[in-house]
C-alpha atoms as a PDB file:
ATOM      1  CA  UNK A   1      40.721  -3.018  15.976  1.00  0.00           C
ATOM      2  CA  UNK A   2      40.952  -1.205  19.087  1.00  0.00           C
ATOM      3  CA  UNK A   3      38.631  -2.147  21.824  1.00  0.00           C
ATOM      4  CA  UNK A   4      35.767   0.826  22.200  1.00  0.00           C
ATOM      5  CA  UNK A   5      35.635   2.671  25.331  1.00  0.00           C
ATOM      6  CA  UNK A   6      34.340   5.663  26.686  1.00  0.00           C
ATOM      7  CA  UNK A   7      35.770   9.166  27.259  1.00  0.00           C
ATOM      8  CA  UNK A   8      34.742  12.557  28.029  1.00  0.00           C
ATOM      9  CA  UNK A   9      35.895  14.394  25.250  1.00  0.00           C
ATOM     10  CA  UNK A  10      36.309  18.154  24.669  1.00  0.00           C
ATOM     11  CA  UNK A  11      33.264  19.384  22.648  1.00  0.00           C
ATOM     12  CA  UNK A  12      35.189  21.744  20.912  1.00  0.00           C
ATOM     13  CA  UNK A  13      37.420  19.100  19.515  1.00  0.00           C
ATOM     14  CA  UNK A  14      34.287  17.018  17.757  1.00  0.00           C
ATOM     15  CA  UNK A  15      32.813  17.797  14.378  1.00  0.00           C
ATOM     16  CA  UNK A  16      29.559  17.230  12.842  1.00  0.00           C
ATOM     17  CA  UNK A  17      29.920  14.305   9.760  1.00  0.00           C
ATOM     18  CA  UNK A  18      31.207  15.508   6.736  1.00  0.00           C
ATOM     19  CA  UNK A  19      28.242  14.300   4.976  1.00  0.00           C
ATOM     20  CA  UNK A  20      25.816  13.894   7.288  1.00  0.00           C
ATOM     21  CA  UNK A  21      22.222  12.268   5.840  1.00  0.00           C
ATOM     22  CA  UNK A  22      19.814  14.620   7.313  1.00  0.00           C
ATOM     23  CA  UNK A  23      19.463  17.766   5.046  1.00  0.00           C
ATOM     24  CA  UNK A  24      18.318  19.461   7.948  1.00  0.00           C
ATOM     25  CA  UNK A  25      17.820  19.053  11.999  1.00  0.00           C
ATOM     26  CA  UNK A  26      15.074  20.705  13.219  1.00  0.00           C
ATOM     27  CA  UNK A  27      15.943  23.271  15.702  1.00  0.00           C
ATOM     28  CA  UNK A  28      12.837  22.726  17.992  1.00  0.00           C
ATOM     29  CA  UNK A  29      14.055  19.128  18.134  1.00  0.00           C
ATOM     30  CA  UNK A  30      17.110  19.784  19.387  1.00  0.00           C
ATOM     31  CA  UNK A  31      15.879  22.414  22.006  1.00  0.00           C
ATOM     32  CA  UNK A  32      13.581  19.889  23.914  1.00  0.00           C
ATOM     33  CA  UNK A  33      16.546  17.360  23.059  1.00  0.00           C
ATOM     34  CA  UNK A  34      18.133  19.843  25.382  1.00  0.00           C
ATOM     35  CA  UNK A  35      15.967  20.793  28.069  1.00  0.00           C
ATOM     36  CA  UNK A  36      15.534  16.586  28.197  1.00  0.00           C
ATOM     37  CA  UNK A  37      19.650  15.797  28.590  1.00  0.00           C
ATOM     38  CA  UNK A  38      19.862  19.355  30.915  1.00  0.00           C
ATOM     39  CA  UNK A  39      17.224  16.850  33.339  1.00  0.00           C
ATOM     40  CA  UNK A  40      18.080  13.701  32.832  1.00  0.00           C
ATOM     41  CA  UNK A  41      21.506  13.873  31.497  1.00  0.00           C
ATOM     42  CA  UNK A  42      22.410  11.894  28.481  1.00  0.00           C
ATOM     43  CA  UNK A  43      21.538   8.513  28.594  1.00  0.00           C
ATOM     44  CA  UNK A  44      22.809   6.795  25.306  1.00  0.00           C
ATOM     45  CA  UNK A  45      26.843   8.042  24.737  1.00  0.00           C
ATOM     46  CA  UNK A  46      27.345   9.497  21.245  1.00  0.00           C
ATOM     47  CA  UNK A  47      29.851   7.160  18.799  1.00  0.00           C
ATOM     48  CA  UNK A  48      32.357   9.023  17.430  1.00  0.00           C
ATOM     49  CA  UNK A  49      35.841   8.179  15.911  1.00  0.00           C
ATOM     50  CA  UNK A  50      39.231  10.124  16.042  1.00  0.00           C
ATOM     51  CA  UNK A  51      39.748  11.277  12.179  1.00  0.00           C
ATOM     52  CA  UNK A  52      43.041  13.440  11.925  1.00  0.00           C
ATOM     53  CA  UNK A  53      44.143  14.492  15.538  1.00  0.00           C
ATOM     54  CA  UNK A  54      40.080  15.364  16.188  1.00  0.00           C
ATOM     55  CA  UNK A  55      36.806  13.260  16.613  1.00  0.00           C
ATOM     56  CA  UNK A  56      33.751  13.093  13.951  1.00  0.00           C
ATOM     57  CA  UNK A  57      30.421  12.249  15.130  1.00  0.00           C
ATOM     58  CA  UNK A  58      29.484   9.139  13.890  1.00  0.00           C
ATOM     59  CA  UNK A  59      25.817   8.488  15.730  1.00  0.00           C
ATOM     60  CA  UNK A  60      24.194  10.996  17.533  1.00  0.00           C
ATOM     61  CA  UNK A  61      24.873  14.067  15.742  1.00  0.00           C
ATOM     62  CA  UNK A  62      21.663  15.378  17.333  1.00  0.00           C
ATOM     63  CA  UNK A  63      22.581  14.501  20.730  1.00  0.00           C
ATOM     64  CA  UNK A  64      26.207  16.208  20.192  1.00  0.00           C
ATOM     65  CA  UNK A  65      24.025  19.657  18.585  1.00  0.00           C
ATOM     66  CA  UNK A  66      22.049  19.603  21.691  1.00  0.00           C
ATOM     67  CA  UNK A  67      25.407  19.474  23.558  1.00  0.00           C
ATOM     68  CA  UNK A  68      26.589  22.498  22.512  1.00  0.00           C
ATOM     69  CA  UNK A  69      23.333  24.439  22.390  1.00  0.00           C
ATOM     70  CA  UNK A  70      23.899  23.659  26.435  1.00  0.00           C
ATOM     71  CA  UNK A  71      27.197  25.213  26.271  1.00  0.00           C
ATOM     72  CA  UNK A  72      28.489  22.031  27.642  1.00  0.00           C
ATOM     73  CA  UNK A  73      32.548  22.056  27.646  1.00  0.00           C
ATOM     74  CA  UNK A  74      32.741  18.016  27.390  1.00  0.00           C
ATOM     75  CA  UNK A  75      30.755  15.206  25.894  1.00  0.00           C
ATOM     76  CA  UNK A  76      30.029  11.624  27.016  1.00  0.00           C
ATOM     77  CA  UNK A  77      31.399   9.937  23.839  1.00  0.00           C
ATOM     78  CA  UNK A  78      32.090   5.957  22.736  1.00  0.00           C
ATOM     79  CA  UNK A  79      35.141   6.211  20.627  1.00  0.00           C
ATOM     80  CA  UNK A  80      35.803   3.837  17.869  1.00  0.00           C
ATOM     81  CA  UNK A  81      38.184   3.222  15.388  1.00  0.00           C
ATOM     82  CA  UNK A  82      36.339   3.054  12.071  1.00  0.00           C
ATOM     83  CA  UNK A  83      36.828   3.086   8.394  1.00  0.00           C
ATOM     84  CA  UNK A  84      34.682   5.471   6.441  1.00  0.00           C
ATOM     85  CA  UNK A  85      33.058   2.728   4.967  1.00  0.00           C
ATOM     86  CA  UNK A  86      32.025   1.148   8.151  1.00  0.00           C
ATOM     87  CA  UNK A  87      31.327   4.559   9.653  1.00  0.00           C
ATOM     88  CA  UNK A  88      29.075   4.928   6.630  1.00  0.00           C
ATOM     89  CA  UNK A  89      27.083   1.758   7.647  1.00  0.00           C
ATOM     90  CA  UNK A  90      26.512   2.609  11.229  1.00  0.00           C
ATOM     91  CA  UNK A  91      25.638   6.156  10.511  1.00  0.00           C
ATOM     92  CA  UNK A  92      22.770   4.855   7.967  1.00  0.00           C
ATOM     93  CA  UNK A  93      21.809   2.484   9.613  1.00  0.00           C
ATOM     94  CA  UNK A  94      21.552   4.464  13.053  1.00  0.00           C
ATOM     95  CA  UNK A  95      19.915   7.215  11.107  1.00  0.00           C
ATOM     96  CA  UNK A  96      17.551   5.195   8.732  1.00  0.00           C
ATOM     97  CA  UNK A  97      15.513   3.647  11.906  1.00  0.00           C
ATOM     98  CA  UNK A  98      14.611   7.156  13.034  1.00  0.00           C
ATOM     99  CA  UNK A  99      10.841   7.679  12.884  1.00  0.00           C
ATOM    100  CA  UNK A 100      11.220  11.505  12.022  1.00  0.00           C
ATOM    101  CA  UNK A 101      13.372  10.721   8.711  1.00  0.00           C
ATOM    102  CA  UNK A 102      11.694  12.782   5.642  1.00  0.00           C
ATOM    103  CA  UNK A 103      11.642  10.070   2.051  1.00  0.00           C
ATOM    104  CA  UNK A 104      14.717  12.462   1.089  1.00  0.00           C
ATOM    105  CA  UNK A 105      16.524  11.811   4.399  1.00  0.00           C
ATOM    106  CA  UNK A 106      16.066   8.105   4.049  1.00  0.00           C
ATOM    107  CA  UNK A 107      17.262   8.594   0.344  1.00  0.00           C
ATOM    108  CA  UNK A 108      20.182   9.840   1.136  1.00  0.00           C
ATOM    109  CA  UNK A 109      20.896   7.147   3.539  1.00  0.00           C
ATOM    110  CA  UNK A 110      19.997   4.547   1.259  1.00  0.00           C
ATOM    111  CA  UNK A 111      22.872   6.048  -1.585  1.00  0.00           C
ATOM    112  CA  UNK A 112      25.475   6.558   0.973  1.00  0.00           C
ATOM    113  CA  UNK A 113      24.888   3.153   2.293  1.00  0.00           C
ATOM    114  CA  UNK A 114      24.688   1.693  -1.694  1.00  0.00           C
ATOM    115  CA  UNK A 115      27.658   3.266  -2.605  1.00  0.00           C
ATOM    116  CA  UNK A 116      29.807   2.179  -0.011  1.00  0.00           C
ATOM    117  CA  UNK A 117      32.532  -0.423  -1.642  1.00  0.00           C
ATOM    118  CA  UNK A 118      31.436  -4.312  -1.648  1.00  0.00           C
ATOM    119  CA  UNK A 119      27.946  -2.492  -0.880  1.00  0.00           C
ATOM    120  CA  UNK A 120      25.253  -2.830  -3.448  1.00  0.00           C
ATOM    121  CA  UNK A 121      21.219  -2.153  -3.138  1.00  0.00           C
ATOM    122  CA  UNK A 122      20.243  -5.731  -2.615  1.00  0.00           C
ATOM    123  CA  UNK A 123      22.660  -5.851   0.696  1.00  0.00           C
ATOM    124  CA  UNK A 124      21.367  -2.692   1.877  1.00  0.00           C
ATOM    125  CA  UNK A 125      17.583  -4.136   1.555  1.00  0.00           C
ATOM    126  CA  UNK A 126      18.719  -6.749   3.108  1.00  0.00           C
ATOM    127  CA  UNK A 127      20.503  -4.971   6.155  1.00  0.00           C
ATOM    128  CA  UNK A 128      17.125  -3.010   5.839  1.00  0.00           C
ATOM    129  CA  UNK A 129      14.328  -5.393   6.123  1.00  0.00           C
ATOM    130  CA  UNK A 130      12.735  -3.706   2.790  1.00  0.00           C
ATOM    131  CA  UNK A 131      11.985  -4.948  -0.701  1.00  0.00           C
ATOM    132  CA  UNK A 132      14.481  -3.959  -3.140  1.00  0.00           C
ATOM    133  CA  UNK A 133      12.033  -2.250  -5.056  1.00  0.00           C
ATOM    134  CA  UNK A 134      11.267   0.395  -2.328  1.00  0.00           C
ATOM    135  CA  UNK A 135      15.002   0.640  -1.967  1.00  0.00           C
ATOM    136  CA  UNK A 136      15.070   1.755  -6.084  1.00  0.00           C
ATOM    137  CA  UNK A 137      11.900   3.549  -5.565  1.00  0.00           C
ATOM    138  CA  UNK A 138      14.140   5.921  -2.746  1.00  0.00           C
ATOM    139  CA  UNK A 139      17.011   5.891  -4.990  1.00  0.00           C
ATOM    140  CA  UNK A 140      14.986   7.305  -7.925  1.00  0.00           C
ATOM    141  CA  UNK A 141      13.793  10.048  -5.726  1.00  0.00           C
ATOM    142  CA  UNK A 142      17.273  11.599  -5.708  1.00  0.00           C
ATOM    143  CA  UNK A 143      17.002  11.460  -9.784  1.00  0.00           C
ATOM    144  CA  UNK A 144      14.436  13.932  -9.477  1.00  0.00           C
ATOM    145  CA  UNK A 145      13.921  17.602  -9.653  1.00  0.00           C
ATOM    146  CA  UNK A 146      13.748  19.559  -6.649  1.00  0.00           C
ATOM    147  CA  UNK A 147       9.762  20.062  -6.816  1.00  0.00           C
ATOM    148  CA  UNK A 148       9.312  16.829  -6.752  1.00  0.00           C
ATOM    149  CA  UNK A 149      11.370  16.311  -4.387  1.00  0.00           C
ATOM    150  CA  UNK A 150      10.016  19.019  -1.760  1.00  0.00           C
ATOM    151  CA  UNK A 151       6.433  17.426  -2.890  1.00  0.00           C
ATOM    152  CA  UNK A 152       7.268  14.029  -1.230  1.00  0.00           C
ATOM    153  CA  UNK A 153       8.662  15.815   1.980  1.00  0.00           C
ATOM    154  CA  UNK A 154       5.747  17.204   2.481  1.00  0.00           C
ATOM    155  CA  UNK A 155       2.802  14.814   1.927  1.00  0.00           C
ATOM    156  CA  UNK A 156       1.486  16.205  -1.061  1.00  0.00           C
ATOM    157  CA  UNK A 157       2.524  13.350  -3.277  1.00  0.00           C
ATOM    158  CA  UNK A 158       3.179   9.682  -2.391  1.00  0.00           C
ATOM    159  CA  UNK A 159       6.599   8.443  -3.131  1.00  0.00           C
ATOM    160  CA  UNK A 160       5.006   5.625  -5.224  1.00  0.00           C
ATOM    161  CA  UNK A 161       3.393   8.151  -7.526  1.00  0.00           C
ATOM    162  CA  UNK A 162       6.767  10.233  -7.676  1.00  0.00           C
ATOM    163  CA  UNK A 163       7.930   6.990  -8.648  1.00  0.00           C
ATOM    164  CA  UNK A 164       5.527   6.979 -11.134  1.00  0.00           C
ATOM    165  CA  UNK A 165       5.974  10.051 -13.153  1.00  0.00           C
ATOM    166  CA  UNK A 166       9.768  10.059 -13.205  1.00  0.00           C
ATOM    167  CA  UNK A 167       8.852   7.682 -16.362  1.00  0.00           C
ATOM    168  CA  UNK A 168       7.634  10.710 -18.352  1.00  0.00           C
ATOM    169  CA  UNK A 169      11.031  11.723 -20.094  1.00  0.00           C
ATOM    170  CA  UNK A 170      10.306  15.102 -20.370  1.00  0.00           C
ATOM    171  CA  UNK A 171      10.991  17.616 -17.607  1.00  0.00           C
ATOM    172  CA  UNK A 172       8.406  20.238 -18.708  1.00  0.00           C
ATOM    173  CA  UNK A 173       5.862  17.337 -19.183  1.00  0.00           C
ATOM    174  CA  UNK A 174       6.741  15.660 -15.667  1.00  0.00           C
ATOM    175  CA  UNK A 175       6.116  18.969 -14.126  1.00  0.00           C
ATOM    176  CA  UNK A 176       2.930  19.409 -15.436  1.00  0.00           C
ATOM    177  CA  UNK A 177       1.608  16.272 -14.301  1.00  0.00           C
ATOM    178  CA  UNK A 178       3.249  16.970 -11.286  1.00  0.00           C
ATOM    179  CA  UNK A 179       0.934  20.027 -10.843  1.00  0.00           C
ATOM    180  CA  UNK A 180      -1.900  17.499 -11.690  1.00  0.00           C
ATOM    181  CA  UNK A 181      -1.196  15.067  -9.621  1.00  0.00           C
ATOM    182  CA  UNK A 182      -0.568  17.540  -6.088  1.00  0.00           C
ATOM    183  CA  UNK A 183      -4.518  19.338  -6.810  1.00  0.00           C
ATOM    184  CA  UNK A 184      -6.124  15.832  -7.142  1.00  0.00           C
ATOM    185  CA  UNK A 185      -4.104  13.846  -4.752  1.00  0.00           C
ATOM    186  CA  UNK A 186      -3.629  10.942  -7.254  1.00  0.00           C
ATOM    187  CA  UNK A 187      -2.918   7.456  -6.330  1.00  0.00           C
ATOM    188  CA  UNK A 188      -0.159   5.162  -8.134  1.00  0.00           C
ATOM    189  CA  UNK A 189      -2.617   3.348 -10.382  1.00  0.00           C
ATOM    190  CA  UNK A 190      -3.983   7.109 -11.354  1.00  0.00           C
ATOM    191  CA  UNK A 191      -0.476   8.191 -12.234  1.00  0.00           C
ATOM    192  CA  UNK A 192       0.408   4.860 -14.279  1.00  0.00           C
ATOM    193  CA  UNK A 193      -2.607   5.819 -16.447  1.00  0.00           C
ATOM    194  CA  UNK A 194      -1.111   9.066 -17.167  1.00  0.00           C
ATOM    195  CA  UNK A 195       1.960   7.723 -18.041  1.00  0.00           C
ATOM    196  CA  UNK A 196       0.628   5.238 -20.460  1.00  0.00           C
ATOM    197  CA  UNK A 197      -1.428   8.128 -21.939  1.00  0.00           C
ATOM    198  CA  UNK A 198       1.326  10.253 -22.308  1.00  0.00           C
ATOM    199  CA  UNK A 199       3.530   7.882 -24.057  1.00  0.00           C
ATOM    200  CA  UNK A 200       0.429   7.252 -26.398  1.00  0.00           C
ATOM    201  CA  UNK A 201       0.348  10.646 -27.036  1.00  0.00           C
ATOM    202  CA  UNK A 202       4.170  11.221 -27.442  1.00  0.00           C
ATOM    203  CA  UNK A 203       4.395   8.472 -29.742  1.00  0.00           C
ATOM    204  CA  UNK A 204       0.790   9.938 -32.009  1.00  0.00           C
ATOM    205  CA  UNK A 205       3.061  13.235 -31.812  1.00  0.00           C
ATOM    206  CA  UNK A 206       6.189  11.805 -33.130  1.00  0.00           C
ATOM    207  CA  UNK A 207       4.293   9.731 -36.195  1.00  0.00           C
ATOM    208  CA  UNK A 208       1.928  12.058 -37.379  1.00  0.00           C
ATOM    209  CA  UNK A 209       1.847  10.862 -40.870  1.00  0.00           C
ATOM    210  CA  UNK A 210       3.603  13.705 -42.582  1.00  0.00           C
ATOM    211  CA  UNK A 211       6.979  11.269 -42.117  1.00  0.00           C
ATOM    212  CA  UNK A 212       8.323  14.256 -39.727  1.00  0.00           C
ATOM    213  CA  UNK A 213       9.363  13.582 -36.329  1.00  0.00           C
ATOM    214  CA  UNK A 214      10.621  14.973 -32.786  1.00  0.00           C
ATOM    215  CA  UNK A 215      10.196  17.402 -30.772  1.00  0.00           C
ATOM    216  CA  UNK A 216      10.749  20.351 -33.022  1.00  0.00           C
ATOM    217  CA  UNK A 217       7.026  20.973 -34.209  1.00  0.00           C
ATOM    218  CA  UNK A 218       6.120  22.657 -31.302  1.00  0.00           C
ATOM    219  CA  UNK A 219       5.015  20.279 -29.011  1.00  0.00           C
ATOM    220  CA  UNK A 220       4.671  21.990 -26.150  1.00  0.00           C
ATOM    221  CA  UNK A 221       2.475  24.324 -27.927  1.00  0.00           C
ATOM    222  CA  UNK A 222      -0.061  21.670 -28.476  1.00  0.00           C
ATOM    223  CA  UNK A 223      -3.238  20.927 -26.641  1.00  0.00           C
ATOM    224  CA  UNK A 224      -3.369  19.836 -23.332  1.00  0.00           C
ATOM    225  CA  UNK A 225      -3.903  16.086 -22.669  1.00  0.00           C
ATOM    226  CA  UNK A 226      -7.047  14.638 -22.227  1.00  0.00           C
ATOM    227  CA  UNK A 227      -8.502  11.563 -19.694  1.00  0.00           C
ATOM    228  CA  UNK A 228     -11.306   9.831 -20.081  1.00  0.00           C
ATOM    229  CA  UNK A 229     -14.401  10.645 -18.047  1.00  0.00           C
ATOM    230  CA  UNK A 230     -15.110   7.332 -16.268  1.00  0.00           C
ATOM    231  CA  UNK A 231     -18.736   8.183 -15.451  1.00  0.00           C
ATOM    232  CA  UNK A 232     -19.925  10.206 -18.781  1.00  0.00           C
ATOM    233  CA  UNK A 233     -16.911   8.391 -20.873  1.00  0.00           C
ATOM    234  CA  UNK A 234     -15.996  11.698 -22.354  1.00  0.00           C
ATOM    235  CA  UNK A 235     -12.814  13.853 -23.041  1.00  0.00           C
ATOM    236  CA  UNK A 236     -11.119  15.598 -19.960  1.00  0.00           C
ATOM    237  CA  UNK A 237      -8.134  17.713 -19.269  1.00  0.00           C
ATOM    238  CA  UNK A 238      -6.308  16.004 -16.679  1.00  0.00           C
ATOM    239  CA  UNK A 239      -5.376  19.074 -14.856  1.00  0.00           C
ATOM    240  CA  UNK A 240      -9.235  19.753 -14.076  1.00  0.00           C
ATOM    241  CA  UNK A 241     -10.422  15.834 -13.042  1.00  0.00           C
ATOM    242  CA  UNK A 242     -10.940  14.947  -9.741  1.00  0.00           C
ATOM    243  CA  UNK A 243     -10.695  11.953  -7.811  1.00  0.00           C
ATOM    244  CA  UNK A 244     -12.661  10.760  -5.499  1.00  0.00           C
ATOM    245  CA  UNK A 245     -12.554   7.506  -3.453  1.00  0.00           C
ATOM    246  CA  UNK A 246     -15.213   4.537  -4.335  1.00  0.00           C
ATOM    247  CA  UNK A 247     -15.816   1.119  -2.536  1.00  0.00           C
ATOM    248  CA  UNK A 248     -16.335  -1.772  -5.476  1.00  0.00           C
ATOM    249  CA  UNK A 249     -20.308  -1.748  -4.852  1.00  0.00           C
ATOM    250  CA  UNK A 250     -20.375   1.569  -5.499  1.00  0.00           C
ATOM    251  CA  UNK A 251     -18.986   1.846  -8.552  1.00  0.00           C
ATOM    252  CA  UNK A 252     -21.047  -1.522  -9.431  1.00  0.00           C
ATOM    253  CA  UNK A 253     -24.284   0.322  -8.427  1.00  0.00           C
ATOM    254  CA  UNK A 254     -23.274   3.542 -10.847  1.00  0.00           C
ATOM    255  CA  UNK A 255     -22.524   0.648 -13.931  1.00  0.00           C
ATOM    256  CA  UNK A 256     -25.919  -0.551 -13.311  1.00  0.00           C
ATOM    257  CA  UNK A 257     -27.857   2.795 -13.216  1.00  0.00           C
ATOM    258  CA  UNK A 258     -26.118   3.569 -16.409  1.00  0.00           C
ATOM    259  CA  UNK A 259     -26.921   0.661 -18.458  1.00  0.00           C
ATOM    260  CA  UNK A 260     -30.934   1.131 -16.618  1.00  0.00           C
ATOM    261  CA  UNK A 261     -30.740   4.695 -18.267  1.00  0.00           C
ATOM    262  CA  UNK A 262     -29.482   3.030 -21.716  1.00  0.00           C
ATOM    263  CA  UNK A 263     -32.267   1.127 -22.262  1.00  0.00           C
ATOM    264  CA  UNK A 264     -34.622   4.072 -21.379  1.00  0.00           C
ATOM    265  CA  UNK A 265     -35.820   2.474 -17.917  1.00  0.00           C
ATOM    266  CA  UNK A 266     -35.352   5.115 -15.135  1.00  0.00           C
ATOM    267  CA  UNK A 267     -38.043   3.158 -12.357  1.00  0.00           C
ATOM    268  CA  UNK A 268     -39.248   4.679  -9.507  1.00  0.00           C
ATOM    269  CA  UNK A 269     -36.892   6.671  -7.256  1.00  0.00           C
ATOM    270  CA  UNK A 270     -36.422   5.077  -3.878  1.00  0.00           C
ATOM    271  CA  UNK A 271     -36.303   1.374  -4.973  1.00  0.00           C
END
């Protein structure tokens, strides 16, 4: 392998990666990227290698954007001779530590990085510092349909409960708990209990003692699904339960004013 060096290379003979990880750059970003290189000048070289008589960025595919936004005619550039499997590693792994990744961006990363050859997802969490089980937990985020997708992005659902609901096996289903899940802000163990309850319902559904089964009865004409109450113990849809957050001696002190109230002894208020 060629030893790396640095040149000042034409910016009009680089390119952007052909699949870069990011599914989009913020333009702001790069603006005060800009205004920051236009005073300071670039202080970390973008890696790039030569790929077919040109140059593809390999790192810094913000700092090359913010390049041309400047109109600059060259860029400060380490060149190095790389495979596309090792450019795939140093592009994830350069792009994975970034603190402004979104779960989708990181996603991404992890794939390209599992699917590079001799590559498999316990290396990466081990080139990653992360459990295997987060890596999977990334990976299944890519299985899943855009709205759940744009939910994780944006802080409306945890990746853990997206996680979660990708076990309901049907799409219209998932969404609906989806829906559920985004009004009340659910938490993992919250969206393990629907899942339970849904297969517990799928499987009532399929063996409803007439010997038919299936979806073809009109299932998603049925009734909506119902929680349990865990303060009155009764029925619930779980599209109109809300969730609020309770230390342990709260929750002790509302299981021992119920059972007061069972046996008829309200007491004095205040004590």
């Amino acid at each position: 392998m060629a030893k790396d060096k640095i040149e000042f290379i034409p910016i009009n003979l680089i390119d952007r990666p052909k699949d870069p990880i990011r599914n989009s750059i913020d333009p702001e970003k790069v603006r005060e990227l800009a205004e920051s290189i236009r005073e300071m000048g670039l202080q970390e070289p973008v890696i790039v290698r030569s790929l077919d008589g040109r140059y593809e960025v390999v790192a810094g595919d913000r700092r090359y954007l913010a390049h041309k936004l400047l109109a600059e005619e060259k860029l400060k550039c380490i060149v190095k001779s790389l495979t596309d499997e090792q450019a795939a590693i140093i592009r994830a792994t350069e792009n994975i530590q970034r603190e402004d990744l979104t779960p989708m961006d990181k996603a991404r990363a992890f794939k390209q990085m599992a699917d590079i050859p001799g590559f498999s997802v316990e290396l990466v969490s081990r080139k990653m510092g992360l459990r295997m089980h987060t890596i999977y937990r990334y990976l299944h985020l890519l299985e899943l349909e855009p709205e759940f997708q744009e939910a994780v992005d944006k802080g409306k659902l945890t990746l853990a409960v997206a996680d979660a609901l990708r076990r309901i096996d049907d799409a219209e289903f998932r969404r609906y708990y989806l829906k559920a899940a985004i009004d009340n802000g659910v938490t993992e163990p919250v969206a393990l209990q629907w899942v339970g309850e849904y297969e517990q319902t799928k499987a009532g559904k399929f063996q409803d003692g007439s010997g038919g089964g299936g979806l073809d009865g009109g299932v998603r004409d049925q009734k909506p699904f119902y929680i349990t109450c865990d303060l009155c113990r009764g029925p619930s849809e779980s599209n109109k339960v809300r969730y609020i957050p309770i230390c342990e001696s709260c929750v002790n002190e509302i299981i021992r004013a119920r059972a007061e109230n069972a046996c008829g002894g309200d007491g004095p208020k205040g004590e």
